[in-house]
N, C-alpha and C. Protein backbone atom coordinates (compact mmCIF):
# COMPACT_ATOMS: atom_id res chain seq x y z
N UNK A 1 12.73 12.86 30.33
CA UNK A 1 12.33 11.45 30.31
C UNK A 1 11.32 11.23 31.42
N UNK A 2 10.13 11.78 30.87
CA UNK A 2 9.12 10.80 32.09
C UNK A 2 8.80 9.50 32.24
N UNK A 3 8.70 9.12 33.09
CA UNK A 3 8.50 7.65 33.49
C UNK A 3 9.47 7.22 32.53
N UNK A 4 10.97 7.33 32.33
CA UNK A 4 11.57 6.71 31.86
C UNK A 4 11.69 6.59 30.60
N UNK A 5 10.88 6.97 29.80
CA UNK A 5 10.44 7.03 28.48
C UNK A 5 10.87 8.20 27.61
N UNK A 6 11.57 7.97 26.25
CA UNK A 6 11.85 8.85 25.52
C UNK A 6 11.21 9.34 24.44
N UNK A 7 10.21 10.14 24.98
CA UNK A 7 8.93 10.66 24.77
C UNK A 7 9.26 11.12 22.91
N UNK A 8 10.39 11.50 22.64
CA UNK A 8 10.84 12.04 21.54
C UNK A 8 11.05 11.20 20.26
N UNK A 9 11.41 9.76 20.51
CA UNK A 9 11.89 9.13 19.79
C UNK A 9 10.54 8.24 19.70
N UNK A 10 9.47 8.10 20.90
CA UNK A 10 8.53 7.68 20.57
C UNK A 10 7.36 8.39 19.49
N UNK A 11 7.53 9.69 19.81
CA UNK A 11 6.81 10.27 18.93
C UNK A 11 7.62 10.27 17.44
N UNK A 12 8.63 10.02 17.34
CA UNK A 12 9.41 9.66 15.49
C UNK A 12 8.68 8.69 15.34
N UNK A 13 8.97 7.90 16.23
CA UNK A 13 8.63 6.34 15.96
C UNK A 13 6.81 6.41 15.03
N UNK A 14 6.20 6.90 16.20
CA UNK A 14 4.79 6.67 15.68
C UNK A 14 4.13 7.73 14.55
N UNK A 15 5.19 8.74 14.16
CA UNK A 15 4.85 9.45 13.02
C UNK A 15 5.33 8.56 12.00
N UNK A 16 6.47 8.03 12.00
CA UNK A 16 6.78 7.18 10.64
C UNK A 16 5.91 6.05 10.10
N UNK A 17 5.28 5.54 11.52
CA UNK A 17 4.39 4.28 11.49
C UNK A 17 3.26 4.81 10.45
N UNK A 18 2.96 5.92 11.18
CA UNK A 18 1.50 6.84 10.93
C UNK A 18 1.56 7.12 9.07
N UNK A 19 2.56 7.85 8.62
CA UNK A 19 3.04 7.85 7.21
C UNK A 19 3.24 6.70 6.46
N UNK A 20 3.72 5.68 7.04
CA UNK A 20 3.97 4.28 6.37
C UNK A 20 2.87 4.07 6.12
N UNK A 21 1.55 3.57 7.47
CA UNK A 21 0.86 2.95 7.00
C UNK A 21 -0.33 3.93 5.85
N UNK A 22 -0.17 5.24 5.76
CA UNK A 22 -0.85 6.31 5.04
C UNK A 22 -0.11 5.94 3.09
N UNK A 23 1.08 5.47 3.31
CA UNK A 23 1.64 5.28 1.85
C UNK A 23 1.31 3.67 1.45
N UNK A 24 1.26 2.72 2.29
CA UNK A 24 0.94 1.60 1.62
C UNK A 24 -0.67 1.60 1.55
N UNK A 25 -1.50 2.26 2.24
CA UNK A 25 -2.92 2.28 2.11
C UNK A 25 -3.18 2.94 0.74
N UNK A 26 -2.76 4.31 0.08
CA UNK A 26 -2.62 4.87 -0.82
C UNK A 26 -2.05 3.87 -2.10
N UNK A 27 -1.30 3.43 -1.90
CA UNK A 27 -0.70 2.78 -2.70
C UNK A 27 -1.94 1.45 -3.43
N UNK A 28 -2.23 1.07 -2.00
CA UNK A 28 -2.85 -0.57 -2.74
C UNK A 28 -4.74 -0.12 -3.21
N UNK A 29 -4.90 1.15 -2.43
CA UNK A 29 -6.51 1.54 -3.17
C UNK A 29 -6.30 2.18 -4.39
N UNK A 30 -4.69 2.83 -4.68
CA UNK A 30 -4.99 3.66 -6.10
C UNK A 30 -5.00 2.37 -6.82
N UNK A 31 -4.23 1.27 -6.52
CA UNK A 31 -4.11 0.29 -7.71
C UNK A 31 -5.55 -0.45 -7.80
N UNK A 32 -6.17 -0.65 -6.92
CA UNK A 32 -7.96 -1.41 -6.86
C UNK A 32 -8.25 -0.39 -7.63
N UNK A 33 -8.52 1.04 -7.79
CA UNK A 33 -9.66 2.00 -7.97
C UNK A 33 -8.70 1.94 -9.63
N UNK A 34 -7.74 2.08 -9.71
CA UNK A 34 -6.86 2.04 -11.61
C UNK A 34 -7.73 0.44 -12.31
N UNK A 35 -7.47 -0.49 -11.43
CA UNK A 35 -7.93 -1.40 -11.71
C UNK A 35 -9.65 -1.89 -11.96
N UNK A 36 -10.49 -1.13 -10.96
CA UNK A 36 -11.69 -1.51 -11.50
C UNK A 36 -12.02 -0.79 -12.72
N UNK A 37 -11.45 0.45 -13.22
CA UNK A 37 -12.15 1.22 -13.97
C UNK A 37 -12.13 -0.03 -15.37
N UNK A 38 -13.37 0.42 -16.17
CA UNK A 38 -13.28 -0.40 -17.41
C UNK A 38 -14.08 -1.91 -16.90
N UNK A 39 -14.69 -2.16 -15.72
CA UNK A 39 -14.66 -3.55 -15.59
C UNK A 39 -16.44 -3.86 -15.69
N UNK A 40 -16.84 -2.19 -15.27
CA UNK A 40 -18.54 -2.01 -15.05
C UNK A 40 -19.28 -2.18 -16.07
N UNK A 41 -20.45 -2.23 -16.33
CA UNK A 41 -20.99 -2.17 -17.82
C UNK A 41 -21.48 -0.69 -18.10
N UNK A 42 -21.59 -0.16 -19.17
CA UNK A 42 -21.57 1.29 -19.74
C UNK A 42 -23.41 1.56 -18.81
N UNK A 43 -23.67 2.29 -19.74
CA UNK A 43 -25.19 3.09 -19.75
C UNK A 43 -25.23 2.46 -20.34
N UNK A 44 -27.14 1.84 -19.95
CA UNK A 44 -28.34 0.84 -20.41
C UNK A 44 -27.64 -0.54 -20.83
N UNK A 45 -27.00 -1.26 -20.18
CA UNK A 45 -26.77 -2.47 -20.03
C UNK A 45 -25.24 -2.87 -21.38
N UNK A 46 -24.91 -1.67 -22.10
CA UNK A 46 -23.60 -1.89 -22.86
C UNK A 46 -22.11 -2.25 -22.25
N UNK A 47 -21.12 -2.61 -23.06
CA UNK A 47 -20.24 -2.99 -22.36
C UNK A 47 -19.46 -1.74 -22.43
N UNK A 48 -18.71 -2.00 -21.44
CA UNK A 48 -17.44 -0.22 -21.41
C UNK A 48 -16.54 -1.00 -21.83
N UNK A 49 -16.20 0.16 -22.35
CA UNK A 49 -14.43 0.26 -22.85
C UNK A 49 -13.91 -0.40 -22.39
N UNK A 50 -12.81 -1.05 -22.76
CA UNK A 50 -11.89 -1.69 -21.89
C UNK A 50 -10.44 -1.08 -21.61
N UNK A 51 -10.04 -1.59 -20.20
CA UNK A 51 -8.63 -0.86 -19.70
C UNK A 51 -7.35 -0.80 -20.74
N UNK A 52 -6.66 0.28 -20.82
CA UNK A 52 -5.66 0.31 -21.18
C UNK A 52 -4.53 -0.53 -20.62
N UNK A 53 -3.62 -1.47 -21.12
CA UNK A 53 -2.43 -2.08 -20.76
C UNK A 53 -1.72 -0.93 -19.91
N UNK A 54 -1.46 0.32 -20.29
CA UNK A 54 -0.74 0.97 -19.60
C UNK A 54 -1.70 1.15 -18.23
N UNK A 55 -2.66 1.52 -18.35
CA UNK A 55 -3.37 1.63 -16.78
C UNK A 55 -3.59 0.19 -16.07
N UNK A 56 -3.30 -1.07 -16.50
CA UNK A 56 -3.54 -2.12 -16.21
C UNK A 56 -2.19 -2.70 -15.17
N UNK A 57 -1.29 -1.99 -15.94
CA UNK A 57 0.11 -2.06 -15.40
C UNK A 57 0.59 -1.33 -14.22
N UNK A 58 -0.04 0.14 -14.64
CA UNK A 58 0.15 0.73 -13.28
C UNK A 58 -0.40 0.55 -12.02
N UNK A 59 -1.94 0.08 -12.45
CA UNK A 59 -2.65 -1.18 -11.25
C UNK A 59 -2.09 -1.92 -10.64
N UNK A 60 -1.47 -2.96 -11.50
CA UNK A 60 -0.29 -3.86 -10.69
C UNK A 60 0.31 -3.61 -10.25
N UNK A 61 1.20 -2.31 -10.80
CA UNK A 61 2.48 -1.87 -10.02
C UNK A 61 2.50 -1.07 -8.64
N UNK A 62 0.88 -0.37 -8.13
CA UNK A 62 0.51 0.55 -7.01
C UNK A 62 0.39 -0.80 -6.32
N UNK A 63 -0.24 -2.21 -6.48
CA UNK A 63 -0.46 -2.98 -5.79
C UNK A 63 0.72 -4.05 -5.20
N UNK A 64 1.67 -3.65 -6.39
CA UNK A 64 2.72 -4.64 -5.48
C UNK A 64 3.73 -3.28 -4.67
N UNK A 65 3.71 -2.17 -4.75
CA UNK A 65 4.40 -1.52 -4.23
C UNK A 65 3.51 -2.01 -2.42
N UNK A 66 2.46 -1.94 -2.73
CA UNK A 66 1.85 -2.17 -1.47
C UNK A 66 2.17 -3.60 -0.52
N UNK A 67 2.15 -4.83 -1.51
CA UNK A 67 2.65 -5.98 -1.27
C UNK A 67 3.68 -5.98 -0.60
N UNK A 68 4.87 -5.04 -1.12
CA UNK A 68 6.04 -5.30 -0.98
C UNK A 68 6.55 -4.72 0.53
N UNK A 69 5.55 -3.58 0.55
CA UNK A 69 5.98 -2.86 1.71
C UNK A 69 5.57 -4.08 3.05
N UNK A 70 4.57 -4.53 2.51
CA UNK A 70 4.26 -5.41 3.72
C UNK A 70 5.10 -6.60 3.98
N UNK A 71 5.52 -7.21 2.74
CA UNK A 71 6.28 -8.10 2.40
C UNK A 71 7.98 -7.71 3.79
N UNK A 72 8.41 -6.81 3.02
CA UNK A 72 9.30 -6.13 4.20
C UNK A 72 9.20 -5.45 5.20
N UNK A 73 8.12 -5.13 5.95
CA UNK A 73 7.78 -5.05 7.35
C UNK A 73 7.94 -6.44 7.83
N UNK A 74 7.28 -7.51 7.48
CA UNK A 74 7.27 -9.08 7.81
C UNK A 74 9.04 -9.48 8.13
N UNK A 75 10.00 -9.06 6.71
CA UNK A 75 11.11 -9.75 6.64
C UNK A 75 11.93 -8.82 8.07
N UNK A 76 11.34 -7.59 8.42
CA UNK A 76 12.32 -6.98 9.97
C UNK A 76 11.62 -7.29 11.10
N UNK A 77 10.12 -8.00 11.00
CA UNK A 77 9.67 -8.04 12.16
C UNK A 77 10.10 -9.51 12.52
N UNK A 78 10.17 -10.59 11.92
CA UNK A 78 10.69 -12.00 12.10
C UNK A 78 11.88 -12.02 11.84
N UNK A 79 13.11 -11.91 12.81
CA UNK A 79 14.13 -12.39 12.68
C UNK A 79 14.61 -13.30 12.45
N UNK A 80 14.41 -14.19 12.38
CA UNK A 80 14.33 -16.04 11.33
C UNK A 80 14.69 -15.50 9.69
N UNK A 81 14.18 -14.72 9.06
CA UNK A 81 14.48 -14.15 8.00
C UNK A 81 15.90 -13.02 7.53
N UNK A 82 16.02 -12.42 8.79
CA UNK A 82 17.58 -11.65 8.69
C UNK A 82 19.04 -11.93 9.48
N UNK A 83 18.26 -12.92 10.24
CA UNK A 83 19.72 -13.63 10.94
C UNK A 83 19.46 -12.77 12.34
N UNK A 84 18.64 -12.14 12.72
CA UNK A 84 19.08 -11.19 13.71
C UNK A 84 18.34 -11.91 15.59
């Protein structure tokens, strides 16, 4: 313990941070990048294809996984919300 500090548990600490924030970043660009596809116009000014419901869904769903994570970081960082 230098300077008092538990050098060990700080370094858990800031690897989990480090991974967290690596899975909700992942999370909310796959759902933007699922989501724009289909939205551009084709070659020489035609319209593209449009998105599949199933890829439309999984858009939403990478994006609220992302929501949510933030959503519950918020509900442990304000204790007004867990009684604590």
């Amino acid at each position: 313990m230098f300077l008092g500090v538990d050098w060990g548990a700080f370094v858990v600490v800031f690897l989990v941070a480090l991974a967290a924030t690596a899975v909700v970043m992942l999370a909310f660009s796959l759902g933007l990048r699922i989501l724009a596809d289909g939205e551009l116009e084709g070659a020489a000014g035609q319209p593209a294809a449009r998105r599949s419901a199933p890829r439309s869904l999984a858009g939403w769903a990478c994006i609220a996984v992302g929501a949510a994570a933030v959503l519950f970081a918020l509900y442990l960082i304000i204790p007004q919300f867990h009684g604590g």
